[in-house]
Protein backbone atom coordinates (compact mmCIF):
# COMPACT_ATOMS: atom_id res chain seq x y z
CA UNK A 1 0.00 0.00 0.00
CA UNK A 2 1.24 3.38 -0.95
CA UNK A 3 0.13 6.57 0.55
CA UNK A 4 -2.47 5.49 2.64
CA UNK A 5 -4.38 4.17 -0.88
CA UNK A 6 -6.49 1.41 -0.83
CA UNK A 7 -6.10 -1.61 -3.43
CA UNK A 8 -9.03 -3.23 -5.03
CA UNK A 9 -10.33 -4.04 -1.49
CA UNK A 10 -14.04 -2.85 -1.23
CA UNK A 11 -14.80 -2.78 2.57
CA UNK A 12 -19.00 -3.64 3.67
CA UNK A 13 -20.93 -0.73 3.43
CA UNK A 14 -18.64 0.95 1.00
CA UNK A 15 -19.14 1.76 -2.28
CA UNK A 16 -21.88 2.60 -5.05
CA UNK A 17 -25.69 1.10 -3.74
CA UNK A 18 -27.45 -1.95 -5.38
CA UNK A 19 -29.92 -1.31 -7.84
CA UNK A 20 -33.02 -1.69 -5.77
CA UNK A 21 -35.15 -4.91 -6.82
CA UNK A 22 -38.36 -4.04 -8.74
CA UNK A 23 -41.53 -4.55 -6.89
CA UNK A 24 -44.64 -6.58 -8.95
CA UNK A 25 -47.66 -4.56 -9.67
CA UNK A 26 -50.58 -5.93 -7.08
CA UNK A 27 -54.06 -7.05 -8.43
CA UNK A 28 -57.15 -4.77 -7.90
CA UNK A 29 -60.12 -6.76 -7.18
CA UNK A 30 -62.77 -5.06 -6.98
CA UNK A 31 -65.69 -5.80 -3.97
CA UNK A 32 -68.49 -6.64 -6.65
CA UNK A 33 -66.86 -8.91 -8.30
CA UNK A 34 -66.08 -10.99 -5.09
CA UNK A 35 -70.03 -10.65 -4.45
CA UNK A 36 -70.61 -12.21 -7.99
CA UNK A 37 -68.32 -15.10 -7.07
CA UNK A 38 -69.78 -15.99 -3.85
CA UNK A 39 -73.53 -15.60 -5.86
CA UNK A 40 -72.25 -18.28 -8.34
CA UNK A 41 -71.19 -20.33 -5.10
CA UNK A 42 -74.05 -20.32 -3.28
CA UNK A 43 -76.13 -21.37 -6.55
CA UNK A 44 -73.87 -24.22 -7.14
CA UNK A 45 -74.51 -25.52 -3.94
CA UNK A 46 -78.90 -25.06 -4.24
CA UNK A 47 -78.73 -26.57 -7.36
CA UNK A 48 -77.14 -29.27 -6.08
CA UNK A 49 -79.55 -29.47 -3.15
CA UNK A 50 -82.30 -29.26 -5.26
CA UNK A 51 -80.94 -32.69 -7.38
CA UNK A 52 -80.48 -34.47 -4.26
CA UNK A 53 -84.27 -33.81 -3.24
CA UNK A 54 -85.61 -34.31 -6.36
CA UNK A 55 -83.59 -37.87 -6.39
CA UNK A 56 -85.22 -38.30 -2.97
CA UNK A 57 -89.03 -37.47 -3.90
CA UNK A 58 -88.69 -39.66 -6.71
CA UNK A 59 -87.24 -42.62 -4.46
CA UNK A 60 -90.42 -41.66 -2.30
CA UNK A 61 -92.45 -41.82 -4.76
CA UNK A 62 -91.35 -45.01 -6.02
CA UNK A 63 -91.63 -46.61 -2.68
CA UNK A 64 -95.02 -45.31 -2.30
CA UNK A 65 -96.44 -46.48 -5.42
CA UNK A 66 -94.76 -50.14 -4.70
CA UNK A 67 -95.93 -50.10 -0.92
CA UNK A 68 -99.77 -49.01 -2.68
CA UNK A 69 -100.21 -51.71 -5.20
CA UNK A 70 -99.32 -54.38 -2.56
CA UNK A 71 -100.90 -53.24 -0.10
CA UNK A 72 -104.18 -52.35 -1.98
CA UNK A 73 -105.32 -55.70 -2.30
CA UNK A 74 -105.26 -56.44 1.47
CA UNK A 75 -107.01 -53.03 2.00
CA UNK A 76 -110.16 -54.46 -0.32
CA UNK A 77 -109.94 -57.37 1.27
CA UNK A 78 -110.32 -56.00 4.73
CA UNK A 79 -112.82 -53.52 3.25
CA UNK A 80 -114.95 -56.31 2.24
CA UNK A 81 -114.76 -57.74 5.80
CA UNK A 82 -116.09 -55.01 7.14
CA UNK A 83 -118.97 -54.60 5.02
CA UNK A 84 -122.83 -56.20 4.79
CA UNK A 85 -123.81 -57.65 1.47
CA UNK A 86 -127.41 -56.62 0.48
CA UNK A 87 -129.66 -53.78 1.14
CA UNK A 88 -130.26 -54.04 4.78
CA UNK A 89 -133.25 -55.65 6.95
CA UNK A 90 -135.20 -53.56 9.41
CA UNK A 91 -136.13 -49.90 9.45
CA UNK A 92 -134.23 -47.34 11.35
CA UNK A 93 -134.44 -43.75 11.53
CA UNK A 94 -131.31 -41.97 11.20
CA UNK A 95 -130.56 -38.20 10.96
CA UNK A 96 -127.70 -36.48 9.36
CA UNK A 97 -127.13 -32.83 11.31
CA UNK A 98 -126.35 -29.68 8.84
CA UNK A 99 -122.42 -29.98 7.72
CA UNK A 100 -121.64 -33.30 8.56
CA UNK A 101 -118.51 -34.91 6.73
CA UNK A 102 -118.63 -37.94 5.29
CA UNK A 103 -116.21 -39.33 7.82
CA UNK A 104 -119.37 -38.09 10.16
CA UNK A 105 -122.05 -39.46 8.48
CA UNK A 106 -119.90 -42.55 8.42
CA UNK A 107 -119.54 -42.95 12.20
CA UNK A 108 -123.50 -42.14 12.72
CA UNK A 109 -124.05 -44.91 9.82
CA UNK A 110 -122.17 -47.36 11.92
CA UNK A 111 -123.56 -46.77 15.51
CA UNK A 112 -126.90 -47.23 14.43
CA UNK A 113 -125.65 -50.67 12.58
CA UNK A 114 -126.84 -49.26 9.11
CA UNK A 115 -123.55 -49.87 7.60
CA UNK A 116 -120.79 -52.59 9.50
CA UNK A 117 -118.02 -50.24 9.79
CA UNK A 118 -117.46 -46.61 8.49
CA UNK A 119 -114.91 -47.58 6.37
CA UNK A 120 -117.22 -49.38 4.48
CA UNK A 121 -119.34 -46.34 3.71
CA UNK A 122 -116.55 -44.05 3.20
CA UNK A 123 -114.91 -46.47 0.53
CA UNK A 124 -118.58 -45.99 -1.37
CA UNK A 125 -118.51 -42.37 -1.03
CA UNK A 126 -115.27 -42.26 -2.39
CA UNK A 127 -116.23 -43.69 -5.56
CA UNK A 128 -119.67 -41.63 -6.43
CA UNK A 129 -119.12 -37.81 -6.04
CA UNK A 130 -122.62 -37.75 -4.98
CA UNK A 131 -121.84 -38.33 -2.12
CA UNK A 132 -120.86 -34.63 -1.33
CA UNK A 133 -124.24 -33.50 -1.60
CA UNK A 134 -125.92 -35.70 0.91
CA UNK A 135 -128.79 -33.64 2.31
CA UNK A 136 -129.27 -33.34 6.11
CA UNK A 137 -132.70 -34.36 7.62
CA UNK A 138 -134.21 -37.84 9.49
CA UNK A 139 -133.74 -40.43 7.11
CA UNK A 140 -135.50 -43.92 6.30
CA UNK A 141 -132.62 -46.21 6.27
CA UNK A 142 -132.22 -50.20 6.96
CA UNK A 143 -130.16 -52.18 9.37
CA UNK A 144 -127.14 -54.10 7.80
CA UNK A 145 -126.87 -52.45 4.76
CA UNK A 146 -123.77 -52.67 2.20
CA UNK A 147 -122.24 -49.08 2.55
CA UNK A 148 -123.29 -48.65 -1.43
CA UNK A 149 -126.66 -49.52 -0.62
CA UNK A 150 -126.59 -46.75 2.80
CA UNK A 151 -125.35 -44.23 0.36
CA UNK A 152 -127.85 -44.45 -2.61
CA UNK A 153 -130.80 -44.53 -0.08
CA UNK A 154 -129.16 -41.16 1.60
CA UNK A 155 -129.33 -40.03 -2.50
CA UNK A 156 -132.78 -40.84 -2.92
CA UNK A 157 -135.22 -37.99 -2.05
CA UNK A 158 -137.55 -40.32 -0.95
CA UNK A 159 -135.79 -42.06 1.87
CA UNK A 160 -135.41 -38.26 3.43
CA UNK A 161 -138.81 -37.91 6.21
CA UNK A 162 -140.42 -34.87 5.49
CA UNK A 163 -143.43 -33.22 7.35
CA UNK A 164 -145.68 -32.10 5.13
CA UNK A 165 -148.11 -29.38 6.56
CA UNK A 166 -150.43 -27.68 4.49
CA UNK A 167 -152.05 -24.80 6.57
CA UNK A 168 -154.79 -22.84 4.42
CA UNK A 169 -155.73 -18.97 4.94
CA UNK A 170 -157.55 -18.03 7.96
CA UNK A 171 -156.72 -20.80 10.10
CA UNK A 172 -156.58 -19.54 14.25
CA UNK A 173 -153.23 -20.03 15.71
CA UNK A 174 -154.83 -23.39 17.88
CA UNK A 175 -155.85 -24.71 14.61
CA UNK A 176 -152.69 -24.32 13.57
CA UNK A 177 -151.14 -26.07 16.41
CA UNK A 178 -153.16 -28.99 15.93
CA UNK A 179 -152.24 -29.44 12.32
CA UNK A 180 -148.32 -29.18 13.48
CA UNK A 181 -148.70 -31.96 16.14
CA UNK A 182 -150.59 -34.50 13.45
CA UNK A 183 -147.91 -34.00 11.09
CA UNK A 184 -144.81 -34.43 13.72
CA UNK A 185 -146.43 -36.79 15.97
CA UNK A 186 -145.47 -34.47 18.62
CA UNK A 187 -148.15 -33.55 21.54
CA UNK A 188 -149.64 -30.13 21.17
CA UNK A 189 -147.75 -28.89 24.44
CA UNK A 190 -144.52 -28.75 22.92
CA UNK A 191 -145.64 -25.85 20.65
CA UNK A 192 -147.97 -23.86 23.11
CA UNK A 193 -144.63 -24.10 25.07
CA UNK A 194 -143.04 -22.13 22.47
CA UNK A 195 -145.61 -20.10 21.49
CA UNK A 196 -145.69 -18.84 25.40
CA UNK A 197 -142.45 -17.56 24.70
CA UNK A 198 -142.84 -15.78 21.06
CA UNK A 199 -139.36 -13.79 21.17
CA UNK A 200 -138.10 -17.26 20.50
CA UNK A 201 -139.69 -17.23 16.83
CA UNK A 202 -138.73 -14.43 16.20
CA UNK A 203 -141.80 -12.44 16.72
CA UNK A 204 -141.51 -8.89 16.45
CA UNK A 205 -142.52 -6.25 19.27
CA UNK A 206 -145.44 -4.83 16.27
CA UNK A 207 -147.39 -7.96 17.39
CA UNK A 208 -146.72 -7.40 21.49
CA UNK A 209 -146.14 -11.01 22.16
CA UNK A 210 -149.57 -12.53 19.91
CA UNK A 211 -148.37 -14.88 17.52
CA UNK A 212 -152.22 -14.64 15.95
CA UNK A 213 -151.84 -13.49 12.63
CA UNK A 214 -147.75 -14.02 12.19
CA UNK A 215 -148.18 -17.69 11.49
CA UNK A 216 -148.07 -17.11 7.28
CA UNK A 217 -150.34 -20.14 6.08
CA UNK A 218 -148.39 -22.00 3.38
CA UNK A 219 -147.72 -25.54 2.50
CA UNK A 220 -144.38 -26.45 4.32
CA UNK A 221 -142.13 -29.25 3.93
CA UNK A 222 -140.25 -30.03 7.38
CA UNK A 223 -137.34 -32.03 8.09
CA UNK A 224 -138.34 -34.90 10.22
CA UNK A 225 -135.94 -33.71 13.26
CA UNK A 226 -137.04 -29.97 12.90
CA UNK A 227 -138.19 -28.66 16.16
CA UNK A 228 -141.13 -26.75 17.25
CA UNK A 229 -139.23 -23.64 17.54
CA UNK A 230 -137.72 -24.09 14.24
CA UNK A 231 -141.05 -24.84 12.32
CA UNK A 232 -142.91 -21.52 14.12
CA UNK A 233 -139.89 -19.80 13.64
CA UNK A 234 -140.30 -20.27 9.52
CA UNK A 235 -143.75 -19.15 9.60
CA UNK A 236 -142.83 -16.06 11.28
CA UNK A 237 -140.06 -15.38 8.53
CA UNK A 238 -142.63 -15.77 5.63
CA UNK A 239 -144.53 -13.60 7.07
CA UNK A 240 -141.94 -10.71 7.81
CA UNK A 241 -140.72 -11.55 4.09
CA UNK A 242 -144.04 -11.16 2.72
CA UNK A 243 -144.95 -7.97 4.39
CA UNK A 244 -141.62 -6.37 3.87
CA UNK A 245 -141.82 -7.05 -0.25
CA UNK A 246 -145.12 -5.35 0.15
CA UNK A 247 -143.09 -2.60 1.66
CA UNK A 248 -145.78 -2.21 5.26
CA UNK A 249 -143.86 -0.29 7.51
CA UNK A 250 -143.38 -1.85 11.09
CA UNK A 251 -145.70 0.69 12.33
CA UNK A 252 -148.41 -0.99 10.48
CA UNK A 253 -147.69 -4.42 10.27
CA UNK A 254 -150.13 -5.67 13.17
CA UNK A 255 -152.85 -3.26 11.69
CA UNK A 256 -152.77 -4.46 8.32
CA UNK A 257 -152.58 -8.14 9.41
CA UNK A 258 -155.17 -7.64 11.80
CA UNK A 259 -157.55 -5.81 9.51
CA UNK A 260 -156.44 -8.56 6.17
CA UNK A 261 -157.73 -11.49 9.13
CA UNK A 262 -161.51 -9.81 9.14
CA UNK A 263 -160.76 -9.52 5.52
CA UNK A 264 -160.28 -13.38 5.55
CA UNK A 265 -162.70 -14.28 8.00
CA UNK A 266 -165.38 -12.59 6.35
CA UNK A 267 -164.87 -12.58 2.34
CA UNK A 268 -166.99 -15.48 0.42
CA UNK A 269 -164.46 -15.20 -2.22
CA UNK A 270 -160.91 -14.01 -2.78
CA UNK A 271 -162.21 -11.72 -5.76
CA UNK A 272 -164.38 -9.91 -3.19
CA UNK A 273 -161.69 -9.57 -0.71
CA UNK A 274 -160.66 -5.83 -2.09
CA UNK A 275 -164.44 -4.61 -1.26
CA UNK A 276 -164.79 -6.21 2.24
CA UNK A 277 -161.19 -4.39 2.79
CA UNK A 278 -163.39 -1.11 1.39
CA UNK A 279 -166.19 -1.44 4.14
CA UNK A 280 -163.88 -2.08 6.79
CA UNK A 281 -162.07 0.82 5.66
CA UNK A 282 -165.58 3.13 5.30
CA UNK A 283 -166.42 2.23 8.82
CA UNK A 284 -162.97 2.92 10.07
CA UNK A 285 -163.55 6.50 8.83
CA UNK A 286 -167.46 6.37 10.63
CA UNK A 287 -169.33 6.51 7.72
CA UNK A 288 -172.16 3.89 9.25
CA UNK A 289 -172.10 7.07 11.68
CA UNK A 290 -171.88 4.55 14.73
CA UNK A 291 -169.09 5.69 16.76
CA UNK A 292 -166.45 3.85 13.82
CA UNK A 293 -167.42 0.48 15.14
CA UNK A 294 -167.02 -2.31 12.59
CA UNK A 295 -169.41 -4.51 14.22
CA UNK A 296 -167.93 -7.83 12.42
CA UNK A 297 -169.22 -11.03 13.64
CA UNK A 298 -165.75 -13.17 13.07
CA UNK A 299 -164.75 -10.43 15.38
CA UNK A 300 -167.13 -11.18 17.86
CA UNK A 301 -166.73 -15.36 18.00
CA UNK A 302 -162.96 -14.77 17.86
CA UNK A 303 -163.22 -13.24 21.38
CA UNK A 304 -165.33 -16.16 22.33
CA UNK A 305 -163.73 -18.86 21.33
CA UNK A 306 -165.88 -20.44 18.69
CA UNK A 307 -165.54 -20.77 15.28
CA UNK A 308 -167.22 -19.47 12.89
CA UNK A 309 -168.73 -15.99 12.19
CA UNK A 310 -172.22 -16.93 13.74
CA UNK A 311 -172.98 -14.80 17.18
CA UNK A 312 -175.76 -14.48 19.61
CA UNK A 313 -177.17 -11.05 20.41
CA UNK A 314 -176.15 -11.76 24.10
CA UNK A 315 -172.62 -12.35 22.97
CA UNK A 316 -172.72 -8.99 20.68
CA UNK A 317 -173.18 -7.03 23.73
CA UNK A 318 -170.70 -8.30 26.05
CA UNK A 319 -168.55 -5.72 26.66
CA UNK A 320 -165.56 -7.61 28.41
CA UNK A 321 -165.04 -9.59 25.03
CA UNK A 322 -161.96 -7.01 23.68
CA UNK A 323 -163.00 -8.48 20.34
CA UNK A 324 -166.19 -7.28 20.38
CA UNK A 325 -166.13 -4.75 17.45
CA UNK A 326 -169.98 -4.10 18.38
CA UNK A 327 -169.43 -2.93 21.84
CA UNK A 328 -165.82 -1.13 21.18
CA UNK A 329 -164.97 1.23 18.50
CA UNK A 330 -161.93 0.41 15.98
CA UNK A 331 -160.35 -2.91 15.07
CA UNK A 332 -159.90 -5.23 17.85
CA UNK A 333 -157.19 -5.82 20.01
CA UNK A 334 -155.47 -7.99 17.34
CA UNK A 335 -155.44 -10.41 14.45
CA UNK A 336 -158.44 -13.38 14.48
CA UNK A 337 -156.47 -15.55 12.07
CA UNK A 338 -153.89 -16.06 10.26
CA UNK A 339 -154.38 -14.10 6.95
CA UNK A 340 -153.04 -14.87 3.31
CA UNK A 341 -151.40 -12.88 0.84
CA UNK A 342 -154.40 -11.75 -0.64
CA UNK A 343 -156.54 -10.49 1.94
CA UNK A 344 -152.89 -8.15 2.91
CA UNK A 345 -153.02 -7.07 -0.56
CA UNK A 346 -156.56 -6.02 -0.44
CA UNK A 347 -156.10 -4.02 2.66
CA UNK A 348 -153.34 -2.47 1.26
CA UNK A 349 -155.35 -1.54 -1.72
CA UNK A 350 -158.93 -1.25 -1.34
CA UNK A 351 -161.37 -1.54 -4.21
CA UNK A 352 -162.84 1.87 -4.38
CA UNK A 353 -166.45 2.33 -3.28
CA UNK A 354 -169.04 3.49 -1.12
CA UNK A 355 -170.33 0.49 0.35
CA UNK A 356 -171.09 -0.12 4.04
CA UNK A 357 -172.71 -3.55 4.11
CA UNK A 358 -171.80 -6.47 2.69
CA UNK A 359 -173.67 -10.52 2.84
CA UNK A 360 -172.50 -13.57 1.63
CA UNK A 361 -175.72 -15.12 0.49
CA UNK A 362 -174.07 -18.80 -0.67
CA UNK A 363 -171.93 -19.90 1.94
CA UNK A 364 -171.02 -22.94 -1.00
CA UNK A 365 -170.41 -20.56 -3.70
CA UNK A 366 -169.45 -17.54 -1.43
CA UNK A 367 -171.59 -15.27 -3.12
CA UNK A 368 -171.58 -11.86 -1.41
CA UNK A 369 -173.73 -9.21 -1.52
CA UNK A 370 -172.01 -5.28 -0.96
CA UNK A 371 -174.59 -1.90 -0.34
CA UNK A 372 -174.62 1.12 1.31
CA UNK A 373 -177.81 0.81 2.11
CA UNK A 374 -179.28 -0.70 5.36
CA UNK A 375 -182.66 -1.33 3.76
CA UNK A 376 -180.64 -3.46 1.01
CA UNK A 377 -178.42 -5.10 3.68
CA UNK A 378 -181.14 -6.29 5.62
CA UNK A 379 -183.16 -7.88 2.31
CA UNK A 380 -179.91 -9.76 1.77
CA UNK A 381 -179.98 -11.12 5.30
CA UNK A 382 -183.06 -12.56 4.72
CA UNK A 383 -182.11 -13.80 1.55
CA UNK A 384 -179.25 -15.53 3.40
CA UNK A 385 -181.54 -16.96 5.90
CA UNK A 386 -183.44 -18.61 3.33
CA UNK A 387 -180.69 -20.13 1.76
CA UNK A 388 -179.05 -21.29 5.40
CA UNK A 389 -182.46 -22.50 5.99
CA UNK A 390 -182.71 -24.80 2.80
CA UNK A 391 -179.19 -25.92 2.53
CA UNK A 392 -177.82 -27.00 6.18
């Protein structure tokens, strides 16, 4: 070494600097894009779900449909066991309530021994899709029937006990009655029950607890296990129907029905009814100058419990009868019957007229007689008399 000089030694540290090594660009991913990829992911995996369930079901299925068509034939077969041959022995009433199933029906069926087991009757339902509109009521059936043979009796109309009641116009609320027990075979005391109680049917506060006159004669057709109740309760109905699509007001209602029951009472014939309505209305308004009493006869017998129109004098002048349309001014205390649609329309709408008297002459052909003139009114008594005289 000369001078302190260094010789081609190159100490650590000393010297130029490396060339620094040259860092790789990084890759930008951007957050979407990773949200895409776990999308695609997640779809993978359902759709592979969905394979394996679909794979599953169809195993199911298989099974199913195997497991079906052997065991089918043992299910007939036990079916069959459980099931009478024929169309039954004895009679036996049976009722089917309002939305029973067929599963229902089929128990009721069986505990009365109409069919042998329920199963029997449901496998017959299931095959006739008339079965769904099995009709409830009290029904004719048989013992030991094949559940076929149950269900087409329950599809014949005719197996279904009905009550037929045909109640005619004019008929008194005990009359009625009567005609309701025949037909049900029920005693008479189970309606006056009811009746005793009239906001049970339905009866509204216009009639102030008299049923007279709200009992709408029709011909009805009753289930067999309809009730008292239920049976006075329809007549009510028809009768609130009828007099509200002839638009009476409720402030009328026991009027008009009581006034249409004279109407009834007394008309010979239904094409008279609208001039009868006339004179009740003319002596309403006191044109007979008598204090407005109608002095009606059906009025009169009402009050004393007879039928008919036919009164004594004696009975005319009672004045405790509330009936009595002699003795007290107005229309009576209420209806005398039970009127028709007819005699309401006619009160509704009177025949115009003048007349103040009226006799039916023919009590067979209901000929009547209207005047306003006593003299004539009496000469057509006497003509009745005659007749009565001849004829009964």
């Amino acid at each position: 070494m000369q001078n302190g000089d260094d010789v081609g030694t190159v100490l650590p540290g000393s010297g130029p600097a490396p060339e620094p090594y040259e860092e790789l660009p990084r890759r930008s991913i951007r957050r979407d894009e990773l949200d895409e990829e776990r999308r695609l992911r997640r779809r993978r995996r359902r759709g592979r779900r969905s394979i394996v369930l679909l794979v599953a079901l169809g195993l199911v299925a298989v099974a199913g449909f195997g497991a079906y068509s052997a065991l089918r034939p043992m299910w007939n077969e036990l079916t069959a066991g459980n099931d009478y041959s024929g169309s039954g022995t004895t009679p036996v009433k049976v009722s089917i309530v309002e939305g029973a199933s067929t599963t229902s029906i089929a128990r009721t069926l069986a505990n009365a021994d109409v069919v042998k087991s329920s199963g029997a009757f449901v496998e017959a339902a299931r095959k006739d899709p008339r079965a769904r509109s099995i009709q409830p009521g009290r029904y004719t059936l048989r013992k030991q029937m094949s559940g076929a043979s149950a269900l087409t009796l329950l599809l014949d109309p005719r197996s279904r006990d009905v009550e037929r009641v045909l109640l005619r116009e004019g008929l008194r609320q005990s009359q009625v009655v009567a005609l309701l027990a025949k037909a049900s075979g029920r005693p008479p005391a189970d309606y006056t029950k009811v009746l005793a109680h009239p906001e049970t049917i339905g009866l509204p506060a216009a009639a102030h607890g008299r049923p007279e006159g709200w009992l709408f004669p029709y011909s009805y057709d009753f289930n067999g296990d309809s009730t008292p109740t239920q049976q006075l309760r329809t007549m009510v109905s028809r009768t609130k129907s009828v007099l509200a699509e002839l638009k009476v007001p409720a402030s009328r209602q026991e009027a008009v029905l009581t006034t249409a029951s004279i109407v009834q009472a007394e008309g010979g014939s239904e094409n008279d009814f609208g001039k009868v309505a006339r004179v009740i209305a003319n002596r309403l308004d006191d044109k007979l100058r008598n204090g407005a009493r109608l002095q009606m006869d059906s009025t009169v017998a009402y009050g004393t419990g007879k039928n008919g129109i036919f009164t004594t004098a004696a009975e005319r002048a009672n004045t405790k009868n509330r009936y009595n349309t002699y003795a007290h001014p107005g229309l009576p205390v209420g209806p005398i019957g039970n009127p028709g649609e007819a005699a309401i329309r006619a009160v509704l709408r009177p025949t115009p007229g003048d007349w103040l008297f009226f006799v039916v002459v023919n009590l067979d052909t209901g000929e009547t007689k209207f005047t306003s003139s006593k003299a004539e009114h009496d000469r057509y008594t006497r003509q009745f008399q005659a007749w009565y005289a001849k004829n009964r």
